[in-house]
PDB file of N, CA and C in Angstrom:
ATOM      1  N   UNK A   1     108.614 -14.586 111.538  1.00  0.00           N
ATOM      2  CA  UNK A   1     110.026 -14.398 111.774  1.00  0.00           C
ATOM      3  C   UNK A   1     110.306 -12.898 111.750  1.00  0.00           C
ATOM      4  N   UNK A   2     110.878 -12.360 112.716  1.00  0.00           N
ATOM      5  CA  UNK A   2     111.614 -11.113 112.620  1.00  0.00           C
ATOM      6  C   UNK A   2     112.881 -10.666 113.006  1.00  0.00           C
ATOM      7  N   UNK A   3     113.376  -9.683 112.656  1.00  0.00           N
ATOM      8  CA  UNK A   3     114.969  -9.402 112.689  1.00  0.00           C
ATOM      9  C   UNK A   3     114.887  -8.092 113.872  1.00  0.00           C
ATOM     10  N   UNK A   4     115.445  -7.799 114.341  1.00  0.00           N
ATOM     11  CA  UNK A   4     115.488  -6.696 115.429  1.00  0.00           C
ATOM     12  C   UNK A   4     116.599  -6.025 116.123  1.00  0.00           C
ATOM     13  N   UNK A   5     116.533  -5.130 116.142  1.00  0.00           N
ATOM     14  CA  UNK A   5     117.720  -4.110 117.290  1.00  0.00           C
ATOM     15  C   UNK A   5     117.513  -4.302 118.388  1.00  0.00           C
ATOM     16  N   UNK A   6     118.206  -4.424 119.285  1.00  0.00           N
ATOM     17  CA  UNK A   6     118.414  -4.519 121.222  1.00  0.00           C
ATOM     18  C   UNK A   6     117.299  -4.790 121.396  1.00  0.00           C
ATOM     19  N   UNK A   7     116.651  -2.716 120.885  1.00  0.00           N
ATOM     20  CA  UNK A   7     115.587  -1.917 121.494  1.00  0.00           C
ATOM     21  C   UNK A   7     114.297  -2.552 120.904  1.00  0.00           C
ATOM     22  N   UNK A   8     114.355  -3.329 120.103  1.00  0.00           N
ATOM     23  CA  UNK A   8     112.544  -3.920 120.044  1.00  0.00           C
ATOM     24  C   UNK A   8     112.841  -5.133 120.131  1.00  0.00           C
ATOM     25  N   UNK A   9     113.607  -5.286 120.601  1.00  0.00           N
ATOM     26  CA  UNK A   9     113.750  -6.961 120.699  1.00  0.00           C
ATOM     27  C   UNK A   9     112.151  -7.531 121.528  1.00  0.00           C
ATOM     28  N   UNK A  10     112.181  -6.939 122.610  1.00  0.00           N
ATOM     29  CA  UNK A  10     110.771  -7.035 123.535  1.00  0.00           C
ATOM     30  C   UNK A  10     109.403  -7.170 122.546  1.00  0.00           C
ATOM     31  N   UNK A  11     109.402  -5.854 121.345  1.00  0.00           N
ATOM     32  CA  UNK A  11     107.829  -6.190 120.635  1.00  0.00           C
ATOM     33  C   UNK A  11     108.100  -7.246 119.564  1.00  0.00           C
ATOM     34  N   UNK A  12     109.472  -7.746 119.002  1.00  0.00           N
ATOM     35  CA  UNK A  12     108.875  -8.684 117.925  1.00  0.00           C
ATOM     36  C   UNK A  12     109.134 -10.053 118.943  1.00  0.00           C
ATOM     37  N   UNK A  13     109.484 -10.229 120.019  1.00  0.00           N
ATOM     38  CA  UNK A  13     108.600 -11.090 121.019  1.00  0.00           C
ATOM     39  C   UNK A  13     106.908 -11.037 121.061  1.00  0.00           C
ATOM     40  N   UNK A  14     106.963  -9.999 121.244  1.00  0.00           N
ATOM     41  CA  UNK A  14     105.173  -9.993 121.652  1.00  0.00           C
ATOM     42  C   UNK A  14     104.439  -9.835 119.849  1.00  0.00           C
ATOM     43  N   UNK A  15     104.837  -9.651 119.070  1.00  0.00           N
ATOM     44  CA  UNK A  15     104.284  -9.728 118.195  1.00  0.00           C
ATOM     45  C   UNK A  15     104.328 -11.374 117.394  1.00  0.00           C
ATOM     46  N   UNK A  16     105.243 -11.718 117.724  1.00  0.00           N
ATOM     47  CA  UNK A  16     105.436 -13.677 117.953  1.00  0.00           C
ATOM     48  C   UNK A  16     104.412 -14.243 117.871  1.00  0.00           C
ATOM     49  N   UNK A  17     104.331 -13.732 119.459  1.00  0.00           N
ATOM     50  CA  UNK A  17     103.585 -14.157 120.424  1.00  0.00           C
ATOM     51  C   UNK A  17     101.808 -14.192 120.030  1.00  0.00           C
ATOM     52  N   UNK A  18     101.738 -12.725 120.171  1.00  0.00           N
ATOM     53  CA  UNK A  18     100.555 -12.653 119.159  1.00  0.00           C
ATOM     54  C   UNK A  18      99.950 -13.326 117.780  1.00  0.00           C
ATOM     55  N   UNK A  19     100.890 -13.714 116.869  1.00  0.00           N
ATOM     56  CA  UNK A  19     100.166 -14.220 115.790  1.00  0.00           C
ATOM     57  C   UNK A  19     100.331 -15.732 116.022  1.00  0.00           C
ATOM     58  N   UNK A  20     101.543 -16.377 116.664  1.00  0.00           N
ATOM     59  CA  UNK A  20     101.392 -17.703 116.600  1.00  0.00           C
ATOM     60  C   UNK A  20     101.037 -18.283 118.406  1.00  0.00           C
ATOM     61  N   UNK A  21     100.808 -17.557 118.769  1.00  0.00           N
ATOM     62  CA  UNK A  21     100.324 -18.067 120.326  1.00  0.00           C
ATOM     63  C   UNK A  21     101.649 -18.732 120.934  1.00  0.00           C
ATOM     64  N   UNK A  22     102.714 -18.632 120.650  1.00  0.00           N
ATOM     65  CA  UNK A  22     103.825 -19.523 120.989  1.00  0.00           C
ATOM     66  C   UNK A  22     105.031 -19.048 121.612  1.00  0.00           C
ATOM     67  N   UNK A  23     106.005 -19.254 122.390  1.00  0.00           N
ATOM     68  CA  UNK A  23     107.014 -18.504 122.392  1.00  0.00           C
ATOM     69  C   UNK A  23     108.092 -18.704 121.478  1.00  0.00           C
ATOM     70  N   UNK A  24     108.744 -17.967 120.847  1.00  0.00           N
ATOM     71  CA  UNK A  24     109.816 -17.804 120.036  1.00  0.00           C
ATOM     72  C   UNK A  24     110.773 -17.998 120.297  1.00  0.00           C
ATOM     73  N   UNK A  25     111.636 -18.587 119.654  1.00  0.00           N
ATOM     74  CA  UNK A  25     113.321 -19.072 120.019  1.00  0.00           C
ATOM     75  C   UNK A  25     114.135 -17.905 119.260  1.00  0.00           C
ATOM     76  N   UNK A  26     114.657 -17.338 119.796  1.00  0.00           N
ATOM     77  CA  UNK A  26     115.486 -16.159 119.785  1.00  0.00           C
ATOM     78  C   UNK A  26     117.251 -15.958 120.154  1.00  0.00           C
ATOM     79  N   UNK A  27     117.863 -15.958 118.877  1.00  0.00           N
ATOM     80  CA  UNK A  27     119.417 -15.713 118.468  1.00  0.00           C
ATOM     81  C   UNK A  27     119.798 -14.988 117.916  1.00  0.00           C
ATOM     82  N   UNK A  28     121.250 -14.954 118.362  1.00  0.00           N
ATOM     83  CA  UNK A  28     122.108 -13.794 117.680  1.00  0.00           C
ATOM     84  C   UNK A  28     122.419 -13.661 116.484  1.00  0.00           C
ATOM     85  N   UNK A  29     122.299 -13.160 115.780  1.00  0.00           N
ATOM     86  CA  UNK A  29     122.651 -12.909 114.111  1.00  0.00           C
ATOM     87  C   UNK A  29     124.044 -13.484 114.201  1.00  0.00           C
ATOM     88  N   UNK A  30     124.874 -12.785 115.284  1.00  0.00           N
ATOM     89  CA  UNK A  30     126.429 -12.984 115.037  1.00  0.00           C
ATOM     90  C   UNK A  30     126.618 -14.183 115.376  1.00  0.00           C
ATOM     91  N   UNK A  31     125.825 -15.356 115.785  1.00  0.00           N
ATOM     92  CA  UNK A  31     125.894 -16.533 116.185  1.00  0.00           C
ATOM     93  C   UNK A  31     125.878 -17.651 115.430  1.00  0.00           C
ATOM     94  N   UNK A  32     124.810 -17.402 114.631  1.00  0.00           N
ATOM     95  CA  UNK A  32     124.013 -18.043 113.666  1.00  0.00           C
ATOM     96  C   UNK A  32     124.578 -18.171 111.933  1.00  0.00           C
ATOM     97  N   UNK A  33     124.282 -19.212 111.083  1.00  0.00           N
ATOM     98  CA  UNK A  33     124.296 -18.606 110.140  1.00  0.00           C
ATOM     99  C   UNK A  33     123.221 -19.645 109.146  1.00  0.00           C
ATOM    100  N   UNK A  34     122.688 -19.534 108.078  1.00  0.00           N
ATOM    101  CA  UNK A  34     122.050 -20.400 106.826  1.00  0.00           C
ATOM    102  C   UNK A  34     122.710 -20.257 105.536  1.00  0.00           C
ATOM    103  N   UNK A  35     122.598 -21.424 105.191  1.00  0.00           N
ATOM    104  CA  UNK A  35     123.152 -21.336 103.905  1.00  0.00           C
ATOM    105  C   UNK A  35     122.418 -20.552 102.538  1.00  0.00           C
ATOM    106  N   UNK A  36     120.607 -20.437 102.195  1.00  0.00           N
ATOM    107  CA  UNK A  36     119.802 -19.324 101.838  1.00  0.00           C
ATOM    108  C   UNK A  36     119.060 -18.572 102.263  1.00  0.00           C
ATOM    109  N   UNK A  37     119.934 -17.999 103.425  1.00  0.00           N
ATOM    110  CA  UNK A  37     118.869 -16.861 103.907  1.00  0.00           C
ATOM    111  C   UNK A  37     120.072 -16.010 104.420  1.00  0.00           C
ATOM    112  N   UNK A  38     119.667 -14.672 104.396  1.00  0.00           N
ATOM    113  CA  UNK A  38     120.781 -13.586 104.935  1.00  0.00           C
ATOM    114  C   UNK A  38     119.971 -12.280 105.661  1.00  0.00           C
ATOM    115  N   UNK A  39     120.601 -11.925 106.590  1.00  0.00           N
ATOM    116  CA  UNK A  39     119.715 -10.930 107.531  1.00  0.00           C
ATOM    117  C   UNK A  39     119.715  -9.757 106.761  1.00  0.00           C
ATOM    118  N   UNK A  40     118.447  -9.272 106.832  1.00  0.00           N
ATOM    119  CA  UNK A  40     118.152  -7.733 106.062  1.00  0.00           C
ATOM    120  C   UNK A  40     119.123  -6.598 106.865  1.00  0.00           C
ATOM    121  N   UNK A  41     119.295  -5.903 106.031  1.00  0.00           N
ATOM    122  CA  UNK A  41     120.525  -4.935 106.925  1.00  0.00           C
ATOM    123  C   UNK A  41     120.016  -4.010 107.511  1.00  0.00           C
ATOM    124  N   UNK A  42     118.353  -3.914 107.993  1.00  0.00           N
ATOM    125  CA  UNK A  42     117.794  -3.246 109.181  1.00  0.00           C
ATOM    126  C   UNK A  42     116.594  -3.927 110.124  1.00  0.00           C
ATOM    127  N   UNK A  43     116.849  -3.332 110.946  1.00  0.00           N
ATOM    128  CA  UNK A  43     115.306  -4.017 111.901  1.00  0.00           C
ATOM    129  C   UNK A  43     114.388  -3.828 111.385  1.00  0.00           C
ATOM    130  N   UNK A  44     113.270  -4.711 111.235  1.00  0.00           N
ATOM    131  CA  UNK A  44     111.954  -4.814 111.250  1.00  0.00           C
ATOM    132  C   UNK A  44     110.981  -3.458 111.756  1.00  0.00           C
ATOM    133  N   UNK A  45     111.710  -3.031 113.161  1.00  0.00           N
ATOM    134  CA  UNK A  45     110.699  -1.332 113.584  1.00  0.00           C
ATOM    135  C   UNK A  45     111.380  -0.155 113.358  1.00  0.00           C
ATOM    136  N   UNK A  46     112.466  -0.873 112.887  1.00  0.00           N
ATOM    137  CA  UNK A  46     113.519   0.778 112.820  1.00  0.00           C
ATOM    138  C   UNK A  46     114.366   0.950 111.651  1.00  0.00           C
ATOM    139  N   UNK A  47     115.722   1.908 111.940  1.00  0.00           N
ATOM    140  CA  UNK A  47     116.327   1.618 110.365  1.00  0.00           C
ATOM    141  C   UNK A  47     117.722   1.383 111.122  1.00  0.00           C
ATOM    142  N   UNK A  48     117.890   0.594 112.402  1.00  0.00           N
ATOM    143  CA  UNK A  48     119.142   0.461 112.999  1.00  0.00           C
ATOM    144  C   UNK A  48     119.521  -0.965 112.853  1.00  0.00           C
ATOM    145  N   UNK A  49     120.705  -1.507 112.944  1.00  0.00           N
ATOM    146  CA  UNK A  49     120.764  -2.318 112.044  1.00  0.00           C
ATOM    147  C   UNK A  49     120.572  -4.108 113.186  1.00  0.00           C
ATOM    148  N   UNK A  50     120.126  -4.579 112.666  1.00  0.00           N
ATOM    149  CA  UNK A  50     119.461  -5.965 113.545  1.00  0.00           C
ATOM    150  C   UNK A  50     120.281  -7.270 113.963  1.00  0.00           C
ATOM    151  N   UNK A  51     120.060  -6.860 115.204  1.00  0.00           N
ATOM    152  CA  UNK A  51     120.869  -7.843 116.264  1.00  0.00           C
ATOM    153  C   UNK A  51     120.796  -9.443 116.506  1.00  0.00           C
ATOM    154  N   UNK A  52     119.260  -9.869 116.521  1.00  0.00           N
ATOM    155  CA  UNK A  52     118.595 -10.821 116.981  1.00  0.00           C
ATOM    156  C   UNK A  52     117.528 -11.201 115.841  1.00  0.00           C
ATOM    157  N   UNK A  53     117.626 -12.395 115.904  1.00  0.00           N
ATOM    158  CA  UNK A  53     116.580 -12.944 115.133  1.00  0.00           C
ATOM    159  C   UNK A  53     115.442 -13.834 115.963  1.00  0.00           C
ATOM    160  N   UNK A  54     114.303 -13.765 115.424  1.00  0.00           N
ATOM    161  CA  UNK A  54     112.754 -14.090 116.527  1.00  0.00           C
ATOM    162  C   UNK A  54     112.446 -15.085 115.422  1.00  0.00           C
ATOM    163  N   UNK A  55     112.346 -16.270 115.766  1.00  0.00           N
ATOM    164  CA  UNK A  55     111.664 -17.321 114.940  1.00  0.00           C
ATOM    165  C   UNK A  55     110.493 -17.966 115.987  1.00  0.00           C
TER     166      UNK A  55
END
């Protein structure tokens, strides 16, 4: 699972991709919500703050 800005949205696709051979279902933070889990307040490659979530 990863959290991401716009701009890497593309590698934590391919990094998905890479460890589970699969494609990833991919949503908007602002869309979404869980009752125990809460989005880290930066991306995964950067320190900007994360748009999309890669499951």
């Amino acid at each position: 699972m990863y959290v991401c800005c716009e701009e890497h949205l593309e590698l934590a696709i391919d990094h998905f991709v890479d460890e589970y051979e699969d494609a990833p279902d991919v949503y908007r933070l602002d869309e979404i919500t869980f009752k125990a889990w809460e989005a880290p307040p930066t991306c995964d490659f950067c320190s900007e703050a994360p748009v999309f979530l890669v499951i």
